[in-house]
Protein backbone atom coordinates (compact mmCIF):
# COMPACT_ATOMS: atom_id res chain seq x y z
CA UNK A 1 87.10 -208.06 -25.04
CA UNK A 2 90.34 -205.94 -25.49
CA UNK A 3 90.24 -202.34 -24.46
CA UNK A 4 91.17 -201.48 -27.75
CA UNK A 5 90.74 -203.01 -31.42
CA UNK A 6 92.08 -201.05 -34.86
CA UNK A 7 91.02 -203.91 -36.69
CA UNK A 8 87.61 -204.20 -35.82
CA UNK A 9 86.80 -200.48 -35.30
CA UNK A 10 88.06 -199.94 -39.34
CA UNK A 11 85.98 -203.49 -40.38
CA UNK A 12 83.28 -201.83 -38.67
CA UNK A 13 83.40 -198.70 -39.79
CA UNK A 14 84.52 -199.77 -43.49
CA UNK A 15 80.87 -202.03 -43.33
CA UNK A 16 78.64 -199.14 -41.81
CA UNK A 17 80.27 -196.40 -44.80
CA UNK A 18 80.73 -198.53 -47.67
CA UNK A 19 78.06 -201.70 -47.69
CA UNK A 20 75.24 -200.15 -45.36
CA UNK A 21 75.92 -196.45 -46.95
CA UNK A 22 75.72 -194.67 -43.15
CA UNK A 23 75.12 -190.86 -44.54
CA UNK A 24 77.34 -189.19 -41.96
CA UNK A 25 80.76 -188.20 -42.20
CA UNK A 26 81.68 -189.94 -38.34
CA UNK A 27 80.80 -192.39 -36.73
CA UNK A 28 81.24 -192.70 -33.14
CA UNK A 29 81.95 -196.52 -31.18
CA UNK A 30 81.45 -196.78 -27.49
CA UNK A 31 84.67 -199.05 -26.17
CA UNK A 32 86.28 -199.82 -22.79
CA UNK A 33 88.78 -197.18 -23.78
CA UNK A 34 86.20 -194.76 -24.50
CA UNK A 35 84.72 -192.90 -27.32
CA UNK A 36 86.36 -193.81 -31.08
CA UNK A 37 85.57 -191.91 -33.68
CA UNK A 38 85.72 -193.19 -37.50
CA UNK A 39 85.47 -190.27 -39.94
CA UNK A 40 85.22 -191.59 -43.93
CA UNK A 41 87.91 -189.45 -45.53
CA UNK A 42 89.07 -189.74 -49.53
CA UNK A 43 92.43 -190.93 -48.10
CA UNK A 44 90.67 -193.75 -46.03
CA UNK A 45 89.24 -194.31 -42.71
CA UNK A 46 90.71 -192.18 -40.07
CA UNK A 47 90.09 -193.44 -36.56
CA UNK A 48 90.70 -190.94 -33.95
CA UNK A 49 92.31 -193.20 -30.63
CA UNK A 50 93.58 -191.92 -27.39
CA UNK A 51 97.31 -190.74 -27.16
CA UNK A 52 99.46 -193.86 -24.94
CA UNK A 53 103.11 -192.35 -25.06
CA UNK A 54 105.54 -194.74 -24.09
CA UNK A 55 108.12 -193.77 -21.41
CA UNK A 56 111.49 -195.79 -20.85
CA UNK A 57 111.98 -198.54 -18.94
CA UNK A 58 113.96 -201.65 -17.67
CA UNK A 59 113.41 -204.38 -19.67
CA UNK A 60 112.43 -207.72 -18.58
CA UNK A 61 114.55 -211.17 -18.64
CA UNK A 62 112.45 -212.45 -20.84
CA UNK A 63 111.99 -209.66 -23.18
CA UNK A 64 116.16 -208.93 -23.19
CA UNK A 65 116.40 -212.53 -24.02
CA UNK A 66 113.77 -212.87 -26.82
CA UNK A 67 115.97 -210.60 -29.32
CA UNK A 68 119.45 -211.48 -30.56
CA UNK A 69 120.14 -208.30 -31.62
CA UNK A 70 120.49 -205.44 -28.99
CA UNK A 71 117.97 -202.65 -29.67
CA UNK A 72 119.16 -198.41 -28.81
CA UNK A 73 115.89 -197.94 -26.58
CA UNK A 74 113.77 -200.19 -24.18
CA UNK A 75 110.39 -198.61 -23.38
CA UNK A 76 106.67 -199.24 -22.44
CA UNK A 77 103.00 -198.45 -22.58
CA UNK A 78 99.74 -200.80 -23.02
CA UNK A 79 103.14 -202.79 -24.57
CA UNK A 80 106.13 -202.78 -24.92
CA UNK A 81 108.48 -200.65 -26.85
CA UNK A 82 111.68 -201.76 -28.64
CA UNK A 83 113.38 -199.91 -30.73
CA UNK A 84 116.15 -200.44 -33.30
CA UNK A 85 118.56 -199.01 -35.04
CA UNK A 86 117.13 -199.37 -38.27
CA UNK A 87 114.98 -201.10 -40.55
CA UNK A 88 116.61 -204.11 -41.82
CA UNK A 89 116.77 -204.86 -38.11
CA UNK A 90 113.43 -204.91 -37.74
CA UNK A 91 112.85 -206.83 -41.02
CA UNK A 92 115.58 -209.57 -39.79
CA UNK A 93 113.93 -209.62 -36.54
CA UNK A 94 113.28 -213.40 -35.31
CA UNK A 95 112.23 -213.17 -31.28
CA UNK A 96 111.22 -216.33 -29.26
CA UNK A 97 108.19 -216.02 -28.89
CA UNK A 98 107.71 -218.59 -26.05
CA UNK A 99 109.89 -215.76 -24.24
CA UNK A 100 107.50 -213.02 -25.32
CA UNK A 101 104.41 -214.85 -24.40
CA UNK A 102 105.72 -214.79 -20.72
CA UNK A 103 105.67 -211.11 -20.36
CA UNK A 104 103.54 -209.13 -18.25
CA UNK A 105 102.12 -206.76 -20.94
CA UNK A 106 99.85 -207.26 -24.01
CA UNK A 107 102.28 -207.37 -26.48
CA UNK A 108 105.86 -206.20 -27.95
CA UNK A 109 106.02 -203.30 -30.84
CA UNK A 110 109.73 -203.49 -32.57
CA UNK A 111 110.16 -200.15 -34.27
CA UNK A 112 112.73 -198.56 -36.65
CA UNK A 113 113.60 -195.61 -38.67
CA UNK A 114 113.09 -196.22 -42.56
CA UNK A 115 114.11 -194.45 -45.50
CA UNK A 116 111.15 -195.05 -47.91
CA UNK A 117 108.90 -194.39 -44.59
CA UNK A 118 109.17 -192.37 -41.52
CA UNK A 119 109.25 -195.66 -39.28
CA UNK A 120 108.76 -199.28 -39.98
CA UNK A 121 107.25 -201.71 -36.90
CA UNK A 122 106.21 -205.51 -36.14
CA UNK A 123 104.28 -206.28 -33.33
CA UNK A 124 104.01 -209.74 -31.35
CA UNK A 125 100.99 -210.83 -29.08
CA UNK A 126 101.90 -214.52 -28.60
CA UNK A 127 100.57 -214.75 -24.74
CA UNK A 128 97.19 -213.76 -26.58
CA UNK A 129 97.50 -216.44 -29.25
CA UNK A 130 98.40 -213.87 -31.93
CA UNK A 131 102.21 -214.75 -33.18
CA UNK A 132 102.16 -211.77 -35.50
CA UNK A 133 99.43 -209.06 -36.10
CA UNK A 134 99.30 -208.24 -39.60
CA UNK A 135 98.45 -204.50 -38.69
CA UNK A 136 98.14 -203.24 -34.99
CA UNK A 137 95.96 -199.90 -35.05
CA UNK A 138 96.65 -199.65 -31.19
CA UNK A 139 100.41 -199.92 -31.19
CA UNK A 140 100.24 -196.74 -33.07
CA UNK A 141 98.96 -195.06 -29.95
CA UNK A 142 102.10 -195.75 -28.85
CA UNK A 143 104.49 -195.44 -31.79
CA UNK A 144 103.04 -191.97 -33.04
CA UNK A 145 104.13 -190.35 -30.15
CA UNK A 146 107.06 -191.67 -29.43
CA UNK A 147 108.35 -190.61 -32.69
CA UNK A 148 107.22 -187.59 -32.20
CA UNK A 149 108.95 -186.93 -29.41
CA UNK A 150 112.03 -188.10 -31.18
CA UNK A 151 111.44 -186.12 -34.46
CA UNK A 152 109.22 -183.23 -33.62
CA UNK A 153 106.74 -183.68 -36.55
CA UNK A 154 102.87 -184.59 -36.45
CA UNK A 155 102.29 -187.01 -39.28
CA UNK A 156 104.20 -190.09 -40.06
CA UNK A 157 103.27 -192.43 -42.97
CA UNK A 158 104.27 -196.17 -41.61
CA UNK A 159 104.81 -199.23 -43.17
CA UNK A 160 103.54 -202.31 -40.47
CA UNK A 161 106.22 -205.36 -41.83
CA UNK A 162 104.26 -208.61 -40.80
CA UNK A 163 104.05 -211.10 -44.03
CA UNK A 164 100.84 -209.38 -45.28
CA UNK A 165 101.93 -205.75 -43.83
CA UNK A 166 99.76 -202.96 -44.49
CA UNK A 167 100.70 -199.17 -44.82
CA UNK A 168 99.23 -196.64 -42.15
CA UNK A 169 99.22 -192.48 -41.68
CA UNK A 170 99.17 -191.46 -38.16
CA UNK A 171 99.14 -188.04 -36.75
CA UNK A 172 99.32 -186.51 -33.49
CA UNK A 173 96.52 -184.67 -32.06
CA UNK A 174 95.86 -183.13 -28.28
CA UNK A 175 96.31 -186.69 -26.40
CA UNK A 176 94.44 -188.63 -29.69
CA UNK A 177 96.29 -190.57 -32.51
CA UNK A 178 94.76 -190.26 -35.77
CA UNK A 179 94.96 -192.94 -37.59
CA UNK A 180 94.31 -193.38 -41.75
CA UNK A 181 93.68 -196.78 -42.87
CA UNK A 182 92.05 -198.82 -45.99
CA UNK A 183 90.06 -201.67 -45.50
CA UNK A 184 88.65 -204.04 -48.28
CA UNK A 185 85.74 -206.52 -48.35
CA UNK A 186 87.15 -209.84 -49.00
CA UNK A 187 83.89 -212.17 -47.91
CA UNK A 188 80.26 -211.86 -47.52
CA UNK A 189 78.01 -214.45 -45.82
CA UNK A 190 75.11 -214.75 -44.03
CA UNK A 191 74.51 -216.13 -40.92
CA UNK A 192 71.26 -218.46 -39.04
CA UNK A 193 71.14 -218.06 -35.21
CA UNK A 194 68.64 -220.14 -33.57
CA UNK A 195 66.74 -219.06 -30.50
């Protein structure tokens, strides 16, 4: 169990408001990271996650080594942080990930600026047998405030850049990260458990 899932919290949520037709506006998850709340908005779900702000640091070897292209900043949190100079870097971005899988933390966010969003990211998990997350609801714990800090404002709309990518709103609260999603049902099954 991770100490903290976007994916599963919004499948969760999307299930409990839209197929099971829960009557309240939030609901509330118990997690090792603590409370999460889900609240069903018309923009989409909007999970409310603790605040990680990432704070500079020296990179690993391994991490240094894993991208050919030299990034302006070099920081960490629950992961770590790199951050380019814009987006087509992060696009172009090809890291080893045999380098990556070696590293100490969960996983490595790439981040840049973008001009049809306010930032564009990828994030890599390969020590946890996860190449490339499609969308990473946690790693924008960590990217909302950073580019706060670096822009002053309180709502971003992001663009995540894996192959199947997905568009997310975050906003800064006091020490949360809200964070707007969509989530669709693409397969329904049941399931026998014998006992």
């Amino acid at each position: 169990e991770v100490d903290l899932c976007g994916h599963a919290t919004l499948a969760s949520a999307y299930v409990l408001f839209h197929i099971l037709k829960h009557r309240e506006k939030t609901i509330v998850f118990q997690s090792r990271s603590g409370e999460l709340r889900v609240t069903n908005t018309p923009e989409g779900l909007t999970m409310d996650f603790p605040a990680q702000p990432p704070r500079p640091c020296l990179p690993p070897e391994n991490l240094r080594k894993a991208f050919s292209k030299s990034p302006l900043e070099w920081l960490k949190s629950e992961d770590y942080l790199v951050v380019f100079p814009d987006e087509q870097d992060v696009r172009d971005a090809n890291p080893t990930l045999s380098l990556l899988s070696t590293l100490e933390l969960r996983g490595v966010i790439i981040t840049a600026p973008s001009s049809q969003y306010d930032f564009v990211c990828r994030f890599f998990a390969p020590k946890y047998g996860i190449p490339e997350d499609p969308v990473t609801g946690s790693a924008f714990t960590q990217l909302a405030p950073y580019w706060a800090s670096r822009t002053g404002r309180k709502h971003f709309r992001a663009r995540q850049l894996s192959a199947r990518g997905g568009e997310v709103i975050c906003e800064i609260g006091q020490d949360r990260v809200f964070i707007t999603g969509q989530a669709v049902k693409y397969l329904e099954g049941t399931i026998f458990l014998n006992f």
